[in-house]
N, C-alpha and C. Protein backbone atom coordinates (compact mmCIF):
# COMPACT_ATOMS: atom_id res chain seq x y z
N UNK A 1 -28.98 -7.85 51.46
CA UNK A 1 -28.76 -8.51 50.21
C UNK A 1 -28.02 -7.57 49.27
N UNK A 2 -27.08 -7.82 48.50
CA UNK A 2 -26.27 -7.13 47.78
C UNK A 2 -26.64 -7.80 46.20
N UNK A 3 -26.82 -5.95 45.57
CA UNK A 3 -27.11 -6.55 44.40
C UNK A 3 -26.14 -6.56 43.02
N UNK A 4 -24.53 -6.01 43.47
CA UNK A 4 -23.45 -6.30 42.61
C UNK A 4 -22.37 -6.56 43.64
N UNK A 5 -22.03 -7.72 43.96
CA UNK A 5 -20.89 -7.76 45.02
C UNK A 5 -19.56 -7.21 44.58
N UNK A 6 -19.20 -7.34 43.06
CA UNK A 6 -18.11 -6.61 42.82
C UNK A 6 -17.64 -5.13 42.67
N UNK A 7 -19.01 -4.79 42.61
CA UNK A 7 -18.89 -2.94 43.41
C UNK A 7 -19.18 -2.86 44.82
N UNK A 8 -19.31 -3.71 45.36
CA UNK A 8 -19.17 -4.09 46.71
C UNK A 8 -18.04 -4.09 47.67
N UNK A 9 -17.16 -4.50 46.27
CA UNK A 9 -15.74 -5.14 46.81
C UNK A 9 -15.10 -3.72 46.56
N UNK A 10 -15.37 -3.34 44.95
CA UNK A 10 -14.05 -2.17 44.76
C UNK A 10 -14.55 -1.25 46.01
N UNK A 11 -16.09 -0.71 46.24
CA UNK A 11 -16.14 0.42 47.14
C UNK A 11 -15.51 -0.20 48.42
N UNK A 12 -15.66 -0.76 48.85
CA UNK A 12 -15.04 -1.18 50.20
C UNK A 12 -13.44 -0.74 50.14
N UNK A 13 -12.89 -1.51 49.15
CA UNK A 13 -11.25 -1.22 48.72
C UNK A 13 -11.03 0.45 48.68
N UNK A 14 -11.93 0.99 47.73
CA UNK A 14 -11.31 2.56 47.60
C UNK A 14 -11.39 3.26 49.15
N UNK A 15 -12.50 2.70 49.59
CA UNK A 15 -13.00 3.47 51.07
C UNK A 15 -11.98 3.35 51.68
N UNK A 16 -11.35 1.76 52.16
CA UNK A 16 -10.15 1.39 53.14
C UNK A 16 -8.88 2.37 52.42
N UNK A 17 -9.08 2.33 51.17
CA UNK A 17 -7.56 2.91 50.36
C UNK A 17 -7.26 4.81 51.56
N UNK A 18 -8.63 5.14 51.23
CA UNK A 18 -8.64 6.41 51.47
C UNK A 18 -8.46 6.79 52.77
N UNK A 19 -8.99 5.88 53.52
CA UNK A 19 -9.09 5.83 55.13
C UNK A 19 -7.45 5.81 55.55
N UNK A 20 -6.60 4.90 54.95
CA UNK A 20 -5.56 4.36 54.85
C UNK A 20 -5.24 3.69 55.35
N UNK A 21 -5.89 3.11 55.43
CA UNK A 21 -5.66 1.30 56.11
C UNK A 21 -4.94 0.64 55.30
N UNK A 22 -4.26 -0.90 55.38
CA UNK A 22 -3.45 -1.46 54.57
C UNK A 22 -3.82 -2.49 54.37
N UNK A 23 -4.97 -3.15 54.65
CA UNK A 23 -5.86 -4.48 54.49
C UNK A 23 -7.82 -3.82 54.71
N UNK A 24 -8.10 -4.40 53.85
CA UNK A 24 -9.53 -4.42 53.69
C UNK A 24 -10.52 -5.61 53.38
N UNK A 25 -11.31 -6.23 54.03
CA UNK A 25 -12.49 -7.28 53.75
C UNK A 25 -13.62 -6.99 53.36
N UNK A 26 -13.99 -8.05 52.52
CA UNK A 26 -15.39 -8.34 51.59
C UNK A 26 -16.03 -9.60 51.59
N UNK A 27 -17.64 -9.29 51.25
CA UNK A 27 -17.50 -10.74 51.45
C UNK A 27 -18.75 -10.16 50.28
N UNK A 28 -19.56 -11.60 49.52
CA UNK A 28 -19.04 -12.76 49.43
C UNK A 28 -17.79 -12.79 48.08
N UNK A 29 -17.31 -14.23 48.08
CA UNK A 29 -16.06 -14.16 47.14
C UNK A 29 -16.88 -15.08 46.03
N UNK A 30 -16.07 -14.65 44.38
CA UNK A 30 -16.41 -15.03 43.72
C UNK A 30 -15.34 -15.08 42.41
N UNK A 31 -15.10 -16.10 41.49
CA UNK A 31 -14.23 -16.07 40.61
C UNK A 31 -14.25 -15.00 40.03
N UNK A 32 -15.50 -14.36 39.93
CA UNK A 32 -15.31 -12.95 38.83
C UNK A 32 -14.38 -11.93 39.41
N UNK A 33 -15.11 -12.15 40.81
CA UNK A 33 -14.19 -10.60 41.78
C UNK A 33 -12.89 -11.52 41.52
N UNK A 34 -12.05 -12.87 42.11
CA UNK A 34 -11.08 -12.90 42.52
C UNK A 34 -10.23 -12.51 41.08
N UNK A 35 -10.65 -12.99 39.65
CA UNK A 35 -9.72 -11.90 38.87
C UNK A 35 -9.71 -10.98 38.43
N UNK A 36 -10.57 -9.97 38.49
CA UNK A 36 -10.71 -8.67 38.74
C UNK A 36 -9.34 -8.08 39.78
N UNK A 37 -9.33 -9.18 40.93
CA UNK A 37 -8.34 -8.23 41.84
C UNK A 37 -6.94 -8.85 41.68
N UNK A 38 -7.03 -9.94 40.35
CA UNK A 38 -5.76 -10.42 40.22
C UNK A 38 -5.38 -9.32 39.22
N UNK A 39 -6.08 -9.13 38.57
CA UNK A 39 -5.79 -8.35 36.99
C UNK A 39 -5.13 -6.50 37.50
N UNK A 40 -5.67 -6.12 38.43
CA UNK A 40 -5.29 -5.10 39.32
C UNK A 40 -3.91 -5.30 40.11
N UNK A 41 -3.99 -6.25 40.75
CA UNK A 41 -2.67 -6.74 41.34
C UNK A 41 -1.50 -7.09 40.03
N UNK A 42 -1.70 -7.80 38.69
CA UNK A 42 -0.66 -7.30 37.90
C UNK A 42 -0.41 -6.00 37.71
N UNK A 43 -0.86 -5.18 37.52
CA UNK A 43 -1.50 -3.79 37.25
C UNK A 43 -0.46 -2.99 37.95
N UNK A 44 -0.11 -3.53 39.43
CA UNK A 44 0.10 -3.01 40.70
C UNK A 44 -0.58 -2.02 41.48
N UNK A 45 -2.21 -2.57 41.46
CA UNK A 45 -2.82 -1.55 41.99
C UNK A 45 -3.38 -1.75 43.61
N UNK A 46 -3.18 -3.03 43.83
CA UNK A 46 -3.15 -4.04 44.98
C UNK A 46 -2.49 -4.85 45.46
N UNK A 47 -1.79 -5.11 46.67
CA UNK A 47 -1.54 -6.20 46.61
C UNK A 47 -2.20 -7.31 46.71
N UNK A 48 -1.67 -8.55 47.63
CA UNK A 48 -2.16 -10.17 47.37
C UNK A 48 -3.34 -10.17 47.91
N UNK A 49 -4.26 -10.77 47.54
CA UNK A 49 -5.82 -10.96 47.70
C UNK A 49 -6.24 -13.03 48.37
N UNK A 50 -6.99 -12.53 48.76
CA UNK A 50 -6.93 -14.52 49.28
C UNK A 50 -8.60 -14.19 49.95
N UNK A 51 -8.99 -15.70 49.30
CA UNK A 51 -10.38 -16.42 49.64
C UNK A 51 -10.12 -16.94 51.32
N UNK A 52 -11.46 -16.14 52.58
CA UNK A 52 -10.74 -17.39 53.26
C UNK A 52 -12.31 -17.49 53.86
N UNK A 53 -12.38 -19.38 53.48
CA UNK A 53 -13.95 -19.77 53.43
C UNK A 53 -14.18 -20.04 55.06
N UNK A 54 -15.94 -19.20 54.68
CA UNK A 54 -16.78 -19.20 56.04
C UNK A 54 -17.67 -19.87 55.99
N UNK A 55 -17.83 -21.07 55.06
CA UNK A 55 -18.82 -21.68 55.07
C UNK A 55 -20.48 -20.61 54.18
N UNK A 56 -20.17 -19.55 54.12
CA UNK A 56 -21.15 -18.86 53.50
C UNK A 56 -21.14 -17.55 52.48
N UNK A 57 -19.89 -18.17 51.76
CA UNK A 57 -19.88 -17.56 50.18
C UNK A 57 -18.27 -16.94 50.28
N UNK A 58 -17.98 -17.12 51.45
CA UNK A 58 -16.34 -16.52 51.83
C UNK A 58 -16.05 -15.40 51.85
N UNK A 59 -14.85 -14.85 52.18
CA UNK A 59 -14.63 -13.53 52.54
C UNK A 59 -13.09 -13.19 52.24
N UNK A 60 -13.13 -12.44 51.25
CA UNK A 60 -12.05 -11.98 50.57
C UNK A 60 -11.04 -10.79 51.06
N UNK A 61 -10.04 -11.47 51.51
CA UNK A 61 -9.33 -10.37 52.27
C UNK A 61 -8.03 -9.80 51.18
N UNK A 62 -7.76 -8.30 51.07
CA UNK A 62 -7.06 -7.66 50.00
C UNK A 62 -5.76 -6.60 50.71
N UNK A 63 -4.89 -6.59 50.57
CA UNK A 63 -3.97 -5.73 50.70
C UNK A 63 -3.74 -4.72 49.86
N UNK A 64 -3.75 -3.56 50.66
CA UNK A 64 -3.87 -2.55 49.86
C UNK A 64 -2.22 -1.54 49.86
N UNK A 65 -2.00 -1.24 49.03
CA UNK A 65 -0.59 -0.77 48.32
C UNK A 65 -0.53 1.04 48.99
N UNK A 66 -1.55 1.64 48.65
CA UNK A 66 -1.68 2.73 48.47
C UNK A 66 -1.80 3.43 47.21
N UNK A 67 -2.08 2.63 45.96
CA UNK A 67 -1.78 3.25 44.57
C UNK A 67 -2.70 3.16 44.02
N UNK A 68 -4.14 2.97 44.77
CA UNK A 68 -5.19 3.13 44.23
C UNK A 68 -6.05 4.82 44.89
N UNK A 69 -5.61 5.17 43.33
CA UNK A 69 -6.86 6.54 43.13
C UNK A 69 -8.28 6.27 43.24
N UNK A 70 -8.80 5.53 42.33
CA UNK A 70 -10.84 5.86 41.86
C UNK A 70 -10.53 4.81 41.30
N UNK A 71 -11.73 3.85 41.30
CA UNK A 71 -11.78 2.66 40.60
C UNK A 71 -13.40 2.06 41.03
N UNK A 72 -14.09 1.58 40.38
CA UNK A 72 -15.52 1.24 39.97
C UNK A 72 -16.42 0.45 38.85
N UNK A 73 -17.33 -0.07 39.08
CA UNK A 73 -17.81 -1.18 38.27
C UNK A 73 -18.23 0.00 37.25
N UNK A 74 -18.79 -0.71 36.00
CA UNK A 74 -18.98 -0.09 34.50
C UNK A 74 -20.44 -0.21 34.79
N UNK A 75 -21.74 0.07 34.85
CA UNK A 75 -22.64 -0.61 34.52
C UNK A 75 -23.71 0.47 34.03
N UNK A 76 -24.66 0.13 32.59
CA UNK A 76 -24.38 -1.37 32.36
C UNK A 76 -23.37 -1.87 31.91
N UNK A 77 -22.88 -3.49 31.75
CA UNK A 77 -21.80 -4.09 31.15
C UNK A 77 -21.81 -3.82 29.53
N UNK A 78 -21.41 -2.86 29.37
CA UNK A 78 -21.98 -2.47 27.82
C UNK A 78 -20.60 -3.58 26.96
N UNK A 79 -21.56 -4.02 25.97
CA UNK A 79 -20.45 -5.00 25.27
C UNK A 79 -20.17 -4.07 23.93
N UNK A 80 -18.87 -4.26 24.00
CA UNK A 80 -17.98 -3.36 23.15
C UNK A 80 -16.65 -4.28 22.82
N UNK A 81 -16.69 -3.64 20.96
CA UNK A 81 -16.57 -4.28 20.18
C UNK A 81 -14.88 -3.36 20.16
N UNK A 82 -13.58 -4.07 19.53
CA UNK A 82 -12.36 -3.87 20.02
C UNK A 82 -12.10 -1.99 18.98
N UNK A 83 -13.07 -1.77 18.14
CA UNK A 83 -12.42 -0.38 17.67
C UNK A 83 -12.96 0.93 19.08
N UNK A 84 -14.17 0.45 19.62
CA UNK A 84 -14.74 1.16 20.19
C UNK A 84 -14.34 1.47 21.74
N UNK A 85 -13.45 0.58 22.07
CA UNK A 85 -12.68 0.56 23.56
C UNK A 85 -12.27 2.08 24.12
N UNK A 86 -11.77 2.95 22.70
CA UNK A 86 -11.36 4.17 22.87
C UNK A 86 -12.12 5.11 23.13
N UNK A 87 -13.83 5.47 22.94
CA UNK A 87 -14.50 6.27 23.50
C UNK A 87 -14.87 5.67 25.07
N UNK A 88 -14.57 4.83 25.53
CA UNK A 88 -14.94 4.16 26.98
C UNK A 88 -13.42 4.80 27.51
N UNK A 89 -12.56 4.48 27.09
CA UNK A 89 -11.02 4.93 27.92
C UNK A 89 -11.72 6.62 27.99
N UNK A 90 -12.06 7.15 27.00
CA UNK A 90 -12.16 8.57 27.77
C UNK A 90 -13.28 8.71 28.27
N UNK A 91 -14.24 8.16 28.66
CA UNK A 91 -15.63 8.28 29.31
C UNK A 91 -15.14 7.77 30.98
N UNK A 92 -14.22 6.96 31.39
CA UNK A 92 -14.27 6.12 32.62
C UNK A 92 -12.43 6.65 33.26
N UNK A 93 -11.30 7.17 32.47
CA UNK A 93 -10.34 7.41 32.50
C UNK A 93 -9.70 8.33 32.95
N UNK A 94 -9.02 8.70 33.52
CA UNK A 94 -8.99 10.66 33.53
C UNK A 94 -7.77 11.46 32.49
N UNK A 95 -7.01 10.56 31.82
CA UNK A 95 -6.89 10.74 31.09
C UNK A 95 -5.86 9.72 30.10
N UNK A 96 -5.50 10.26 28.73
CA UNK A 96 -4.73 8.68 28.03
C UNK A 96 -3.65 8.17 28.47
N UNK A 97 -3.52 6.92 28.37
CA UNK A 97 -2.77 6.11 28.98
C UNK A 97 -3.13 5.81 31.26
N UNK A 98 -3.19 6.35 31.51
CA UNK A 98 -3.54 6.24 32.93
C UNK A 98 -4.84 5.42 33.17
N UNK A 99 -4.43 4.64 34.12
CA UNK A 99 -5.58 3.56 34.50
C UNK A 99 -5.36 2.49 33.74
N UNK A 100 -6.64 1.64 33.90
CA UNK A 100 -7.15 0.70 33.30
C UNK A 100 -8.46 0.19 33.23
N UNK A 101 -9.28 -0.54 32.06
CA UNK A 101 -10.30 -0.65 31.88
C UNK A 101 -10.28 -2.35 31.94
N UNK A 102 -11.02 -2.68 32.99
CA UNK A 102 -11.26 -4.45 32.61
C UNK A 102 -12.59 -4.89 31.93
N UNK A 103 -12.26 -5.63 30.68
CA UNK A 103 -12.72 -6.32 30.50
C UNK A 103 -12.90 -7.72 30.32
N UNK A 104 -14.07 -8.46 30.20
CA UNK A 104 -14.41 -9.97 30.28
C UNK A 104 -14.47 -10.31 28.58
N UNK A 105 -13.68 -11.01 28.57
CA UNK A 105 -13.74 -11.23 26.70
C UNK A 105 -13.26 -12.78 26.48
N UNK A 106 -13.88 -13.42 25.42
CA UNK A 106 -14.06 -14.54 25.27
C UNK A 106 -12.54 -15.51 25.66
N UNK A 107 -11.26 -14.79 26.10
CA UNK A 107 -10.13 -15.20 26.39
C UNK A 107 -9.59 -14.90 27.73
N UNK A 108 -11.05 -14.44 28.35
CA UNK A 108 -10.64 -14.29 29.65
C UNK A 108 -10.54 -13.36 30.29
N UNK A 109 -10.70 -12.84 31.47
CA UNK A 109 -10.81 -11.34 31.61
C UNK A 109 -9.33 -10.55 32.05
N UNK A 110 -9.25 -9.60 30.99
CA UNK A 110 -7.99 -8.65 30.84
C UNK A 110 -8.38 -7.23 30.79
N UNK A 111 -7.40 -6.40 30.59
CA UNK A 111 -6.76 -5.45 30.48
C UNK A 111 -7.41 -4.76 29.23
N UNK A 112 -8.06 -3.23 29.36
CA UNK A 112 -7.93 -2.61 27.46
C UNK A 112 -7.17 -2.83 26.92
N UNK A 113 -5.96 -2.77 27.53
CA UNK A 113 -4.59 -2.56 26.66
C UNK A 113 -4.08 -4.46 26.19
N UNK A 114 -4.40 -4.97 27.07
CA UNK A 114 -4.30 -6.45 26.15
C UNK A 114 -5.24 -6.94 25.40
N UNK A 115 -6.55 -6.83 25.69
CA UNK A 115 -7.92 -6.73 24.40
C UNK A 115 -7.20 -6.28 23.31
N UNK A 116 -6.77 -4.76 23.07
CA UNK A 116 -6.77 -4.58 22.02
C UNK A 116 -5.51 -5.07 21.44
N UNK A 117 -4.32 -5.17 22.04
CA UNK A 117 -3.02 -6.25 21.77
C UNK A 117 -3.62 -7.53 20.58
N UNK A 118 -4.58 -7.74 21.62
CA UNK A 118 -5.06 -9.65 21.47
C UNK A 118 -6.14 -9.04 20.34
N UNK A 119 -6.42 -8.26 19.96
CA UNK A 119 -7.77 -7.75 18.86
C UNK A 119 -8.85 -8.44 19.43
N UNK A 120 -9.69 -8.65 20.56
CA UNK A 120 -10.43 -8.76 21.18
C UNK A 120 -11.46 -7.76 21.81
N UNK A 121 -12.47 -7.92 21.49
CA UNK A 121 -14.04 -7.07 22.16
C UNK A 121 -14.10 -7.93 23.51
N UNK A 122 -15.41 -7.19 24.16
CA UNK A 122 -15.89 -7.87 25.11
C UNK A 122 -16.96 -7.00 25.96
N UNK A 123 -17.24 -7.30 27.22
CA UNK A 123 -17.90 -6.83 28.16
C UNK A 123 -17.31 -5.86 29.39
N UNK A 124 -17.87 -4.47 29.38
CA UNK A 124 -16.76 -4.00 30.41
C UNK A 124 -17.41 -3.93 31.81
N UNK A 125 -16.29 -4.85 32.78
CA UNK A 125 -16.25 -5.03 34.13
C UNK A 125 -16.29 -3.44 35.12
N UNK A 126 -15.05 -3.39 35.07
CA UNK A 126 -14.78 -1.99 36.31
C UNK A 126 -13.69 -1.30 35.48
N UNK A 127 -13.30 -0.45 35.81
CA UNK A 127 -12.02 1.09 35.72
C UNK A 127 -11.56 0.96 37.20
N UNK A 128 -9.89 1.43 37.05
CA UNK A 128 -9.25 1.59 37.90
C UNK A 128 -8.56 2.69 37.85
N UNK A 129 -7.62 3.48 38.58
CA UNK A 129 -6.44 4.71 38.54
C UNK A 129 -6.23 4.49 40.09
């Protein structure tokens, strides 16, 4: 029994990244993970990702680029408010500007850097580099 599938998914991904494989599977699939790995794939930190159903929660297969460093769920989901985004970029980051921080915010789940665009707080998902 898995008790966060979406650190489920990134560890699996960084593991295959490192191994160097060029495709990696997860299972089960879920809207949260699938834009999580869309929001990365704009990002260009992945490539194309696809649901393919087993009848028992599905299994998410991901292509991997090679341009993923370290990347990991936040937890807890600490909800943070849009001035405060900047002590989390240096707590989860390695340094400014590099990476990205996802969060889930009432417009959908994005990017630090478009939260704070959009002046939007929210809940933080995972870090990537």
């Amino acid at each position: 029994m898995l008790n966060d599938p979406l650190a489920n998914v990134l560890s699996k991904m960084l593991n295959a990244e490192k191994s160097g494989k060029k495709e990696c599977q997860s299972k089960p699939a879920s809207k949260v993970i699938m834009k999580v790995l869309e929001v990365m794939k704009d990002n260009m930190y992945i490539g194309d990702s696809e649901v393919v159903e087993d009848g028992r929660g599905g299994i998410v297969k991901i292509n991997l680029l090679g341009n993923l460093n370290g990347c990991g769920t936040i937890k807890p989901r600490f909800a943070v408010p849009i001035m405060n985004i900047e002590k989390y970029e240096k707590r989860f980051l390695p340094a400014k500007d590099f990476g990205i921080i996802i969060i889930s915010t009432p417009q959908g789940i994005m990017t630090h850097i478009e939260a704070k665009e959009k002046n939007v707080g929210g809940k933080l998902l995972a870090y990537c580099y």
